[in-house]
Protein backbone atom coordinates (compact mmCIF):
# COMPACT_ATOMS: atom_id res chain seq x y z
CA UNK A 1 91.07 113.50 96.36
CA UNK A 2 90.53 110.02 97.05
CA UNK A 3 91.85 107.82 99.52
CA UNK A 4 90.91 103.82 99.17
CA UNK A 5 90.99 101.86 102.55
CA UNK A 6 90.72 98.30 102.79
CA UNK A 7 87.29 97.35 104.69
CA UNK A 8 88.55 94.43 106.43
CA UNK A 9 91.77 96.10 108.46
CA UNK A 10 90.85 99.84 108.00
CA UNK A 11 94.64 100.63 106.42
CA UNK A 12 95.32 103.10 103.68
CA UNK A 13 95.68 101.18 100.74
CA UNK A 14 96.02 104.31 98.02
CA UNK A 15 94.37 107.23 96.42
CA UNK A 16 93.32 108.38 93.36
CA UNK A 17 96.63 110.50 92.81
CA UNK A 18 98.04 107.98 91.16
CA UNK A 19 96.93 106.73 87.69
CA UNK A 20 94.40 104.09 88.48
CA UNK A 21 92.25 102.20 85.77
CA UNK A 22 89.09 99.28 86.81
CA UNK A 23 89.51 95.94 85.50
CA UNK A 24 86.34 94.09 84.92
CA UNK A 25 84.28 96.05 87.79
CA UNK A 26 86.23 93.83 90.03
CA UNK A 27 89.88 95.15 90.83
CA UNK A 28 91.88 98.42 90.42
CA UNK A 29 95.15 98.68 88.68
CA UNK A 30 97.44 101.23 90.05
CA UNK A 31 100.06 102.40 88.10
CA UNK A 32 103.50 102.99 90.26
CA UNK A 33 106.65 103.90 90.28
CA UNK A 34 110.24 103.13 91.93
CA UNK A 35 111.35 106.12 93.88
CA UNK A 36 114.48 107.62 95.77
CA UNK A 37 113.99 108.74 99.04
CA UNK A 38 116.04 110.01 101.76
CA UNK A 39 115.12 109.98 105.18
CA UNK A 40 112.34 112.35 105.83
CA UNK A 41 111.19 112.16 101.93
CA UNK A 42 107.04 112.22 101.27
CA UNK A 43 105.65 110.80 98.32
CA UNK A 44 101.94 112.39 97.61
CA UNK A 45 102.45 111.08 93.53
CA UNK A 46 103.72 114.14 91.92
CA UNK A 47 106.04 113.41 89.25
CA UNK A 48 110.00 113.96 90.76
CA UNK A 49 111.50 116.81 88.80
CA UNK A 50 114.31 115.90 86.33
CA UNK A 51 117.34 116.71 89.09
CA UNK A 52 115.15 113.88 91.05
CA UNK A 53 115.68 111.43 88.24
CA UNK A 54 119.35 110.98 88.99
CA UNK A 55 119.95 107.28 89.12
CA UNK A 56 123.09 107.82 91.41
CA UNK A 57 122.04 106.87 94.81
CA UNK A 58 122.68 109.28 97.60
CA UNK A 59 124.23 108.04 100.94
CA UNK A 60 121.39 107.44 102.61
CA UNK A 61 118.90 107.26 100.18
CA UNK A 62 117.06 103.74 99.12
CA UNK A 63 114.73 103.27 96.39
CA UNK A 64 111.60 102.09 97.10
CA UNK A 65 108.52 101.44 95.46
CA UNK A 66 106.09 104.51 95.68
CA UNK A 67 102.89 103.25 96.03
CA UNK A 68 104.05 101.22 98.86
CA UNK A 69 105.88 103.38 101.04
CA UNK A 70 103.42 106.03 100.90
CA UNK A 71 100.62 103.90 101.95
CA UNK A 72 103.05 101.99 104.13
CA UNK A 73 102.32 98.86 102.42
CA UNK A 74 104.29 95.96 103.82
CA UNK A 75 106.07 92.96 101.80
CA UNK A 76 105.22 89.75 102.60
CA UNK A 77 105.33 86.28 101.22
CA UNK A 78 102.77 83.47 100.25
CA UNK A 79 103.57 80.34 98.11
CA UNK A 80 100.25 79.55 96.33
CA UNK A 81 98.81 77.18 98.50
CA UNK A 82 98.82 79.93 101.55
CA UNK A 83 97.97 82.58 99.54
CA UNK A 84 94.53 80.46 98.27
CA UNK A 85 93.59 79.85 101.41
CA UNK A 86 93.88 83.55 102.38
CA UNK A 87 92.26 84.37 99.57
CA UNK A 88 88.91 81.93 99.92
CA UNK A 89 88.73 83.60 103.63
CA UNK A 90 89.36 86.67 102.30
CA UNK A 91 86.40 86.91 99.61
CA UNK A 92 84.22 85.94 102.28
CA UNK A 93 84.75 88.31 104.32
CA UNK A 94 84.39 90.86 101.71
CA UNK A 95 80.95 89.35 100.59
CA UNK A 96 79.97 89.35 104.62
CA UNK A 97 80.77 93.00 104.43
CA UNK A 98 78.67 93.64 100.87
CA UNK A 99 76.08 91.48 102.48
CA UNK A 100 76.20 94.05 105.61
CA UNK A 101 75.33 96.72 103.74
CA UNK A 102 72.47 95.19 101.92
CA UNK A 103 73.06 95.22 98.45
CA UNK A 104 72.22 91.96 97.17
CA UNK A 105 73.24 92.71 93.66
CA UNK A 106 77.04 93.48 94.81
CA UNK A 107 77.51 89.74 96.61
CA UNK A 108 76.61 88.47 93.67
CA UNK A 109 78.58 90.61 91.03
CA UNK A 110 81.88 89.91 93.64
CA UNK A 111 81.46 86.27 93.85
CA UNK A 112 80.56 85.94 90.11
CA UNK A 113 83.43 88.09 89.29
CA UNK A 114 85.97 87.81 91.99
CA UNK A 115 86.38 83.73 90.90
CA UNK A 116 87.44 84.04 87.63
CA UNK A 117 89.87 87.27 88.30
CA UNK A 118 91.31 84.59 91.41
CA UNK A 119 92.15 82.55 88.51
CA UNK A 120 93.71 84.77 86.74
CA UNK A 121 96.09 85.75 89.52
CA UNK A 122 96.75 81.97 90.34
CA UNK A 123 97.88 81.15 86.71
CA UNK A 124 100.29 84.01 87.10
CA UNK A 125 101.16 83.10 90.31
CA UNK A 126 104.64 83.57 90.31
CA UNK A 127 105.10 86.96 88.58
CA UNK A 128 102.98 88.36 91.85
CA UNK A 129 104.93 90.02 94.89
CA UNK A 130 102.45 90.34 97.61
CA UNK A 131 101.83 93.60 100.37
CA UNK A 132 99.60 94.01 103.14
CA UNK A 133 98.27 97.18 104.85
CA UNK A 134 100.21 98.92 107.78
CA UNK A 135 98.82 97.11 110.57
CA UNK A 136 99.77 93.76 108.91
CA UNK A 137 96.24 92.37 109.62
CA UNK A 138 96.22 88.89 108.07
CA UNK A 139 92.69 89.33 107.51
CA UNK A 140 93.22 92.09 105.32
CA UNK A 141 93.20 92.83 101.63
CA UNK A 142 96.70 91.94 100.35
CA UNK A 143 97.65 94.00 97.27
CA UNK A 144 99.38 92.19 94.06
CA UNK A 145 102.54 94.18 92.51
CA UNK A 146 103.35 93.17 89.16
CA UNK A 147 105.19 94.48 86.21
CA UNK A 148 103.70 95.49 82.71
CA UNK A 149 105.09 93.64 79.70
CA UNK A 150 107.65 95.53 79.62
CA UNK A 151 109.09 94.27 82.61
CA UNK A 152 110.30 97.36 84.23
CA UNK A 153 106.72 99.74 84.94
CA UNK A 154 105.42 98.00 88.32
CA UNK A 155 101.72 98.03 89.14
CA UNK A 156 99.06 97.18 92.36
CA UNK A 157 96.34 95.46 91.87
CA UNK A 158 93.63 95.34 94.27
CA UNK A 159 90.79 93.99 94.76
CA UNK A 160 87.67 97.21 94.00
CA UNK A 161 85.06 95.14 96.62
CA UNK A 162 87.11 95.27 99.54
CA UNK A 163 88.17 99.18 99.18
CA UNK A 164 86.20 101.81 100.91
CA UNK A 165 86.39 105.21 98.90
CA UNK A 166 87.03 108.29 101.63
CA UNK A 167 87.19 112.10 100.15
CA UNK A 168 89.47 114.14 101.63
């Protein structure tokens, strides 16, 4: 298995249990799911069994997105203008990091690509909720959740650059 960690804060961003697909060689989109969980409930992305499915909620029990409470993801909340400038210091960072390493050929693929996947994400702005690692670095990746066309099946989007693979 897997396990993706942001490069810039070190936090557990999520693994390879869940389905996962590369868009453009520049960001991951990880499929998700909302979840019931009672206190003391792990998710590790095996599918709940049918008894699981119950939509009555529990006393106790909250439903939570499970992507981010595995990884511990934390919500937080940028209008656009805040979230750019994260973002410019952000990709910087990340190309610092590429540069670090000494592979040329990524810094230029990331800043090539990276720009016109930002504007993607800033045209769609508003149908983004926005989650940070564990540690709530500010300097950290900050994962995009959005919802497929349907409008219901939520997805993460992060950014494939600033994720270090780890096998476990």
């Amino acid at each position: 298995m897997l396990l993706y960690e942001d490069i810039i804060s070190g936090d557990e961003m999520f693994s390879d249990a869940f389905p996962m697909k590369l868009i453009d060689n520049i960001a991951y989109e990880v499929d998700c799911q909302m979840i019931v969980v009672k206190e003391g409930d792990v998710d590790i992305g095996a599918n709940p069994s049918a008894e699981e499915q119950e939509e009555v909620l529990e006393e106790g029990a909250v439903k939570v997105n499970n992507i981010a409470h595995s990884f511990r993801l934390q919500a937080t909340v940028y209008d656009k203008k805040a979230y750019l400038s994260h973002l410019k210091g952000y990709m910087k960072a990340v190309a610092d990091k590429l540069a670090e390493k000494g592979d040329p050929n990524a810094v230029t693929e990331f800043k090539a690509k990276a720009n016109d996947f930002a504007k993607k994400i800033v045209g769609n702005f508003k149908d983004y909720e926005f989650y940070i690692g564990e540690n709530m670095n500010p300097d950290g990746m900050v994962a995009l959740l959005n919802y497929r066309e349907d409008g219901v099946t939520p997805y993460f989007t992060f950014w494939k650059h600033g994720l270090k693979e780890v096998k476990l």
